[in-house]
PDB file of N, CA and C in Angstrom:
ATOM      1  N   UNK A   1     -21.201  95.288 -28.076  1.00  0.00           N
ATOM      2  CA  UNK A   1     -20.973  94.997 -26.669  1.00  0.00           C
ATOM      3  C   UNK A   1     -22.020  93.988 -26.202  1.00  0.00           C
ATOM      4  N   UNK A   2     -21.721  92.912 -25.516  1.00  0.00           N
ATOM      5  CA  UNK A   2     -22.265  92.162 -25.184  1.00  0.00           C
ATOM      6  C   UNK A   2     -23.194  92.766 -23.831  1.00  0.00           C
ATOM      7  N   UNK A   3     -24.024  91.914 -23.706  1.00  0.00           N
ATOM      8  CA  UNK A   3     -25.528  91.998 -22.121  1.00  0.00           C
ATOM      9  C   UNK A   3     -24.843  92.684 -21.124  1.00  0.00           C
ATOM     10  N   UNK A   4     -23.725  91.802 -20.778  1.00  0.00           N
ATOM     11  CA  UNK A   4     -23.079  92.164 -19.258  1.00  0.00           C
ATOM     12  C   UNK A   4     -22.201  92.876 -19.534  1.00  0.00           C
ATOM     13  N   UNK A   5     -21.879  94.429 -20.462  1.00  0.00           N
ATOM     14  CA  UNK A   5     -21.443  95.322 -19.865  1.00  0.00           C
ATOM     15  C   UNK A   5     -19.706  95.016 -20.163  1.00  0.00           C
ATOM     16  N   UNK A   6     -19.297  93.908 -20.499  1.00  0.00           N
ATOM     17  CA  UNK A   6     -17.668  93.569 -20.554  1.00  0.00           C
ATOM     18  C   UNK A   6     -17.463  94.212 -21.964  1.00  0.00           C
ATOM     19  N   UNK A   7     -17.903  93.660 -22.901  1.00  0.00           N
ATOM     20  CA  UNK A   7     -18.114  93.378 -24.489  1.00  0.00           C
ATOM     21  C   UNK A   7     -16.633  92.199 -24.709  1.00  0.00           C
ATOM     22  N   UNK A   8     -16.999  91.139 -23.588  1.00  0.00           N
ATOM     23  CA  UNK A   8     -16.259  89.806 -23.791  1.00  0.00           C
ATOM     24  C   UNK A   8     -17.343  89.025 -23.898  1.00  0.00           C
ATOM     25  N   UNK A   9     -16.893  87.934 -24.475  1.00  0.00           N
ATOM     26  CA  UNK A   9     -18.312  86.439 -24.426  1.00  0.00           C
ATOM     27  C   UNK A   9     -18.343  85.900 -23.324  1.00  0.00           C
ATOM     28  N   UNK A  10     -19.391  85.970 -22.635  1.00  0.00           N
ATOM     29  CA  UNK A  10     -19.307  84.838 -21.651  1.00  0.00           C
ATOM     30  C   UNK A  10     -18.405  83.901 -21.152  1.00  0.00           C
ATOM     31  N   UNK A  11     -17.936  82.904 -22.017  1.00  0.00           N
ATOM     32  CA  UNK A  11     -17.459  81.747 -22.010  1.00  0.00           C
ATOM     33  C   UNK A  11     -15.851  81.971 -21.495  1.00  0.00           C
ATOM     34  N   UNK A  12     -15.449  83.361 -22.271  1.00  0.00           N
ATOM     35  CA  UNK A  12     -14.126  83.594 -22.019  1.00  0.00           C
ATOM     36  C   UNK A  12     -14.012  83.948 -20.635  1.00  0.00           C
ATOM     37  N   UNK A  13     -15.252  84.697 -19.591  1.00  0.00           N
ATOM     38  CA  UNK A  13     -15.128  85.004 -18.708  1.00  0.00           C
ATOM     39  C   UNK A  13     -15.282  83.391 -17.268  1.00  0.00           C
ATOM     40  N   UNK A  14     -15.840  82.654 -18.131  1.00  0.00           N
ATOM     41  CA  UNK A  14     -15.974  81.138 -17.453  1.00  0.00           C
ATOM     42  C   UNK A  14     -14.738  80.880 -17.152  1.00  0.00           C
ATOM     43  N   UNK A  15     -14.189  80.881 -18.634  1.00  0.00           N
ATOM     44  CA  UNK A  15     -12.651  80.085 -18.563  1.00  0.00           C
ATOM     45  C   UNK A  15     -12.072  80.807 -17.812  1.00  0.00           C
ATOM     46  N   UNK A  16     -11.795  81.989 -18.078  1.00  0.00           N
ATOM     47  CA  UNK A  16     -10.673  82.851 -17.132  1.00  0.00           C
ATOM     48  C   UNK A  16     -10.840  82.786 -15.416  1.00  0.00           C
ATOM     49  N   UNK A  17     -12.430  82.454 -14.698  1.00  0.00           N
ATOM     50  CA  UNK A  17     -12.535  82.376 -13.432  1.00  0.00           C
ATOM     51  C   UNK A  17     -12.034  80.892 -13.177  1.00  0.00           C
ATOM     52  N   UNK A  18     -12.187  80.168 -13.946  1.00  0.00           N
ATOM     53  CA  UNK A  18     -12.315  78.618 -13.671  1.00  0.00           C
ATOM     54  C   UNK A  18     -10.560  78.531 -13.581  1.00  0.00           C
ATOM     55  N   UNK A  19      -9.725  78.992 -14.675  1.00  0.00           N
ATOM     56  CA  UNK A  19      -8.438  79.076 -14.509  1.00  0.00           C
ATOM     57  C   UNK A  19      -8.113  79.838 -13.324  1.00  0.00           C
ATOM     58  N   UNK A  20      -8.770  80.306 -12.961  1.00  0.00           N
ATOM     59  CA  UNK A  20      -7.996  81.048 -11.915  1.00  0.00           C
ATOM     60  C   UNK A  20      -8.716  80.355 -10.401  1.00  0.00           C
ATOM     61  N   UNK A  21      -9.841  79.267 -10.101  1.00  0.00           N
ATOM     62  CA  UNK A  21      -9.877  78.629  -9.470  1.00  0.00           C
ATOM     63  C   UNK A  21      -9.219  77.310  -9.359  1.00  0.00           C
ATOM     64  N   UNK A  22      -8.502  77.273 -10.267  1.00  0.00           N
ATOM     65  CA  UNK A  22      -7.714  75.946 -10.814  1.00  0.00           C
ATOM     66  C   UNK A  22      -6.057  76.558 -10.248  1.00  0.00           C
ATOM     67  N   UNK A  23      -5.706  77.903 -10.112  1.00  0.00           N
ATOM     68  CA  UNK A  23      -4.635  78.149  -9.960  1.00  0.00           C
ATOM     69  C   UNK A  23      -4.809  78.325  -8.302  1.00  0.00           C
ATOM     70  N   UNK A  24      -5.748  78.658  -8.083  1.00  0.00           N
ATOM     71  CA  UNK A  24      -5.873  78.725  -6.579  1.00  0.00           C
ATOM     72  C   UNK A  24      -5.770  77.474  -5.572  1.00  0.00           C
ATOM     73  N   UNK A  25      -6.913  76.382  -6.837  1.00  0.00           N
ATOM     74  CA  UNK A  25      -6.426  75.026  -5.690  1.00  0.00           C
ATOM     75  C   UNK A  25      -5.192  74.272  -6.080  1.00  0.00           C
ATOM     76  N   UNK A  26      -4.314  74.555  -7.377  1.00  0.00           N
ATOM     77  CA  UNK A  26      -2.924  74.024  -6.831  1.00  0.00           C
ATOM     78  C   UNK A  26      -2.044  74.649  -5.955  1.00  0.00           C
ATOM     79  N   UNK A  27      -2.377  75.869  -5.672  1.00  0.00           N
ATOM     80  CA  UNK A  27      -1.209  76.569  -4.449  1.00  0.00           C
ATOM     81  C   UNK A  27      -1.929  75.759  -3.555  1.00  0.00           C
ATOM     82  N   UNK A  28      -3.041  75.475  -3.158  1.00  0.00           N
ATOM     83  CA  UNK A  28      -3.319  75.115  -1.970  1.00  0.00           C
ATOM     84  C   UNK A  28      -2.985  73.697  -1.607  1.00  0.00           C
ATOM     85  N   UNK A  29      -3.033  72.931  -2.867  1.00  0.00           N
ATOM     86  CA  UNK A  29      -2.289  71.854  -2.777  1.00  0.00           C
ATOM     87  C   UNK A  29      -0.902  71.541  -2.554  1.00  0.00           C
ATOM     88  N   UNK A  30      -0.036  72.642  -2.963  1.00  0.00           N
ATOM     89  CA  UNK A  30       1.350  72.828  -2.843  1.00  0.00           C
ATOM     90  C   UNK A  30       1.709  73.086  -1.583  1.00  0.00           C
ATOM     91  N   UNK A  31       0.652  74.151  -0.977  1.00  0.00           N
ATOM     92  CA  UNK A  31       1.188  74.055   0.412  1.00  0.00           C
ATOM     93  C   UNK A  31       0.800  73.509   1.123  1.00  0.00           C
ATOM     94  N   UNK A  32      -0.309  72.347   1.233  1.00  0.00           N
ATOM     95  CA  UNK A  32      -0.775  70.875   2.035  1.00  0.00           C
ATOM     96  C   UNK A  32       0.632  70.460   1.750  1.00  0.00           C
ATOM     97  N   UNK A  33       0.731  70.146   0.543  1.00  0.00           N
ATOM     98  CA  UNK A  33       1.996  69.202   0.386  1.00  0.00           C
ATOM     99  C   UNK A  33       2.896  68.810   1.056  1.00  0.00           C
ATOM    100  N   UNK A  34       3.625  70.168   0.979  1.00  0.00           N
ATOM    101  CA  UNK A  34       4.816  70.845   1.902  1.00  0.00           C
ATOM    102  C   UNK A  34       4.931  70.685   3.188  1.00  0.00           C
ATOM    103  N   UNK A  35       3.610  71.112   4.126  1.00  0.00           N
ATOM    104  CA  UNK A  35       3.088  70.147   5.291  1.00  0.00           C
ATOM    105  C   UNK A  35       3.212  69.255   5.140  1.00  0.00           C
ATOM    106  N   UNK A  36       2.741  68.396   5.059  1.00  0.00           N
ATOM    107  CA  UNK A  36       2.628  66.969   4.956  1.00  0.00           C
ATOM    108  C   UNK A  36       4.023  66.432   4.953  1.00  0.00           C
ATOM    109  N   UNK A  37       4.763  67.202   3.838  1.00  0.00           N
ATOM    110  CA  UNK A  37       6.640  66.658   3.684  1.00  0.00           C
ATOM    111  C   UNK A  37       7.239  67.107   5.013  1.00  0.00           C
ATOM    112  N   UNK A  38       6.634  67.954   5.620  1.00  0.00           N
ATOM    113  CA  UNK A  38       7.807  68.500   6.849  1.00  0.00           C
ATOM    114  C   UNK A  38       7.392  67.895   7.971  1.00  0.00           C
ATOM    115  N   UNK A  39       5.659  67.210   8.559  1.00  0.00           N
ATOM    116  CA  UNK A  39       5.639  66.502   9.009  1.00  0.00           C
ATOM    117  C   UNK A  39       5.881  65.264   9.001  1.00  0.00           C
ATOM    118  N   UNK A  40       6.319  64.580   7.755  1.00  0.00           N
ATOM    119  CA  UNK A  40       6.745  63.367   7.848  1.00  0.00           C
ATOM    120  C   UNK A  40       8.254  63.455   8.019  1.00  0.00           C
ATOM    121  N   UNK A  41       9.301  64.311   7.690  1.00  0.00           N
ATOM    122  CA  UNK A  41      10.578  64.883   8.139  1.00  0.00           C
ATOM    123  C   UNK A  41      10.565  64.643   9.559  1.00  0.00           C
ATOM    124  N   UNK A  42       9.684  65.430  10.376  1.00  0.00           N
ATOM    125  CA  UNK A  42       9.974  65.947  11.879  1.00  0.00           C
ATOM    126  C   UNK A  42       9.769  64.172  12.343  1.00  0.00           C
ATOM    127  N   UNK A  43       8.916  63.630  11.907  1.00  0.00           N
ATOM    128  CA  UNK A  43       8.329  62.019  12.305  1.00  0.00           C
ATOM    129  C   UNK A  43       9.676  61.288  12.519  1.00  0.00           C
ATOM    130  N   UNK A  44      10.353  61.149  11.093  1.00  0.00           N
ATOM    131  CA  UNK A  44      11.330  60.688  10.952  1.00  0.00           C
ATOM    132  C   UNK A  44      12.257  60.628  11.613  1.00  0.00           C
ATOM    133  N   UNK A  45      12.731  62.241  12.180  1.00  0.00           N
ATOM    134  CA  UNK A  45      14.080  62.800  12.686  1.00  0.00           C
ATOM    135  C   UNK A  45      13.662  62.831  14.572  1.00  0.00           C
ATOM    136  N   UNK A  46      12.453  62.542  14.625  1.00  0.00           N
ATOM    137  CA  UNK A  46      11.766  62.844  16.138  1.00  0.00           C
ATOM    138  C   UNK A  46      12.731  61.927  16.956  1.00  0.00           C
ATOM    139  N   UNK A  47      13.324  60.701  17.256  1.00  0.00           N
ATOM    140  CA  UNK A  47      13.504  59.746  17.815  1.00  0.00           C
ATOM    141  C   UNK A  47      13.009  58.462  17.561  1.00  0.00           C
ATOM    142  N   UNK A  48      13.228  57.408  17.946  1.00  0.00           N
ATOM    143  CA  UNK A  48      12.828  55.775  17.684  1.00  0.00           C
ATOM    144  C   UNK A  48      11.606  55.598  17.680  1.00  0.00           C
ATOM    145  N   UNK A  49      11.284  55.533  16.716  1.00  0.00           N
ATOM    146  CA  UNK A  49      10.220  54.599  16.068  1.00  0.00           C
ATOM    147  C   UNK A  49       9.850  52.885  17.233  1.00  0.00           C
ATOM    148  N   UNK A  50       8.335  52.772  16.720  1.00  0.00           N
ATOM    149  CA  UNK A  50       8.006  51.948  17.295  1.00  0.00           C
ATOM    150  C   UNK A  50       7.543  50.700  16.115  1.00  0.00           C
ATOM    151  N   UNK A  51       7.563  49.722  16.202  1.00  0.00           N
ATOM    152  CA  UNK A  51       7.016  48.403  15.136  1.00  0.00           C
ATOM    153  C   UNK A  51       5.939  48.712  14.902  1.00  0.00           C
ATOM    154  N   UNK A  52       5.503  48.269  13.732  1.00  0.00           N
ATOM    155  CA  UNK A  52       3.871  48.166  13.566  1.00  0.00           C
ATOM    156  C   UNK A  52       3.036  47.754  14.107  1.00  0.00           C
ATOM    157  N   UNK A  53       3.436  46.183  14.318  1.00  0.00           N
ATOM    158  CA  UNK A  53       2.904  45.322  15.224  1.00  0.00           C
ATOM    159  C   UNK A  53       2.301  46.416  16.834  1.00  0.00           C
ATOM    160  N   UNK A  54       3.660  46.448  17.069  1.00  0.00           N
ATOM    161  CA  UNK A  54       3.569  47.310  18.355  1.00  0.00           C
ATOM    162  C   UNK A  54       2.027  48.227  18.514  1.00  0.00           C
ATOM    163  N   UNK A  55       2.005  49.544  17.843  1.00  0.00           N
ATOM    164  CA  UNK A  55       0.892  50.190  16.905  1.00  0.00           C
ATOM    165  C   UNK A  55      -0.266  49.323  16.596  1.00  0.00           C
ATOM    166  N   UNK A  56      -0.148  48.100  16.116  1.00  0.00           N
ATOM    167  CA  UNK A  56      -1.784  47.542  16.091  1.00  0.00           C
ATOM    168  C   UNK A  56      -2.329  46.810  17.654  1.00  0.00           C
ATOM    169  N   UNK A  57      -1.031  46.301  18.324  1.00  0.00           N
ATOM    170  CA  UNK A  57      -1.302  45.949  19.370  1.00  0.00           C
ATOM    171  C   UNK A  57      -1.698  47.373  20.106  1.00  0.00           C
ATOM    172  N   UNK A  58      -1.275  47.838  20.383  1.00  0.00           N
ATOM    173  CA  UNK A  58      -1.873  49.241  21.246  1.00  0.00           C
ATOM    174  C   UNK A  58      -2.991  49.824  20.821  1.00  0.00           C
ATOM    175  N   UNK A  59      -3.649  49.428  19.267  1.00  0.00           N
ATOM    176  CA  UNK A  59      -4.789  49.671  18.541  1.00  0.00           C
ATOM    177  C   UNK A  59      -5.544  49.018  19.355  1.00  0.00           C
ATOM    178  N   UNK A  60      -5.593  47.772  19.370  1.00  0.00           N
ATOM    179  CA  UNK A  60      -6.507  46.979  19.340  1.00  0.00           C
ATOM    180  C   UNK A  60      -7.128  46.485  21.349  1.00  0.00           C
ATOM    181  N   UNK A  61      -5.843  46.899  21.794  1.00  0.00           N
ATOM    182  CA  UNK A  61      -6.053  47.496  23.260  1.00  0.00           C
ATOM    183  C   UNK A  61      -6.779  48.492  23.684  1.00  0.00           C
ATOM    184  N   UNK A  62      -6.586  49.508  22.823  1.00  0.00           N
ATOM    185  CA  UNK A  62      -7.554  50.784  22.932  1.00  0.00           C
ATOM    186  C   UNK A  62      -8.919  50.142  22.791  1.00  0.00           C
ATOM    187  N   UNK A  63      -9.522  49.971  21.566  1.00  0.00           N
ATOM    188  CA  UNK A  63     -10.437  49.264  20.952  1.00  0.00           C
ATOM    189  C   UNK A  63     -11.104  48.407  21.960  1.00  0.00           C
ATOM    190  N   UNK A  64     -10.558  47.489  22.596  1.00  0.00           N
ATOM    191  CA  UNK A  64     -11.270  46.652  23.572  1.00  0.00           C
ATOM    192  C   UNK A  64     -11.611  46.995  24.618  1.00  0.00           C
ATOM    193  N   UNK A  65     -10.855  48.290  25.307  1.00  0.00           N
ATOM    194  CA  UNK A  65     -11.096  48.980  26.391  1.00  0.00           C
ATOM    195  C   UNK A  65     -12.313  50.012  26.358  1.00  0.00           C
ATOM    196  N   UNK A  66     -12.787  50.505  24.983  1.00  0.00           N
ATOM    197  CA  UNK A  66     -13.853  51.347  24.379  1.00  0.00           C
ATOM    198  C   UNK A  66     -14.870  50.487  24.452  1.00  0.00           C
ATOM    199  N   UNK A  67     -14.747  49.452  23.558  1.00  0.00           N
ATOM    200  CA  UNK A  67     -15.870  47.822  23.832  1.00  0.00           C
ATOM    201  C   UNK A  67     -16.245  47.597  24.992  1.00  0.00           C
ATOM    202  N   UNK A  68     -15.591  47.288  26.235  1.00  0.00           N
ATOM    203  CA  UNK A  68     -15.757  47.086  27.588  1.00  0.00           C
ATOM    204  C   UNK A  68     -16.569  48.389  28.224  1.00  0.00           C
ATOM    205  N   UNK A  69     -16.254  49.298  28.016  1.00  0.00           N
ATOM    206  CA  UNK A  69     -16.570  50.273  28.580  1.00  0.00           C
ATOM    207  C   UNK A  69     -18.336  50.282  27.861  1.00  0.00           C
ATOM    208  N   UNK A  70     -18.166  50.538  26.773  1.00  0.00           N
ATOM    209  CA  UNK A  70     -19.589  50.725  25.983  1.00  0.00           C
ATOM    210  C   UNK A  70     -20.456  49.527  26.505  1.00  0.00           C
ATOM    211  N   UNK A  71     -19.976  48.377  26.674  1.00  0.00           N
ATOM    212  CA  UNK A  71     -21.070  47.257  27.456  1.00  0.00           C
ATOM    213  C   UNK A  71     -21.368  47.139  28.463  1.00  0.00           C
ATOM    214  N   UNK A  72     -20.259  47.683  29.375  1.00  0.00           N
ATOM    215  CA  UNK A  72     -20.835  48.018  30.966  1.00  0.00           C
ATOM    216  C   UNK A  72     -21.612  49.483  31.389  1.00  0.00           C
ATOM    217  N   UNK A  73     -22.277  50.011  30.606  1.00  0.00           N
ATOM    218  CA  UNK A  73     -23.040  51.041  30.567  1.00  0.00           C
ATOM    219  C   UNK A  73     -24.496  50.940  31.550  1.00  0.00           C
TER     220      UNK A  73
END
């Protein structure tokens, strides 16, 4: 019997936690995923879309209005 009481080797007890932290972060990845797929669904199906352009222009409006503000301090 091994030190710690198992009478397994060490190593086997590495692998077996490490596999089983490895199984833990693909569920967790699976269900980010899944999110991620149903919010880009709801995006999709929400109503009309706006241009990109549109989106950087309203970026970059924001942006200058933050600028302005931060210099008149």
């Amino acid at each position: 019997m091994k030190a710690d009481g198992t009478g397994r080797r060490p190593y086997r007890r590495s692998a077996s936690d490490s596999l089983g932290l490895a199984k833990e972060l693909e569920a967790t990845r699976q269900v980010r995923l899944h999110a991620l797929r149903a919010e880009i669904e709801h995006g999709a199906t929400s109503g009309p879309g706006i241009s990109g352009d549109q989106v950087f222009a309203n970026a970059r409006k924001c942006i200058a209005g933050i600028a302005a503000g931060a210099t008149n301090s």
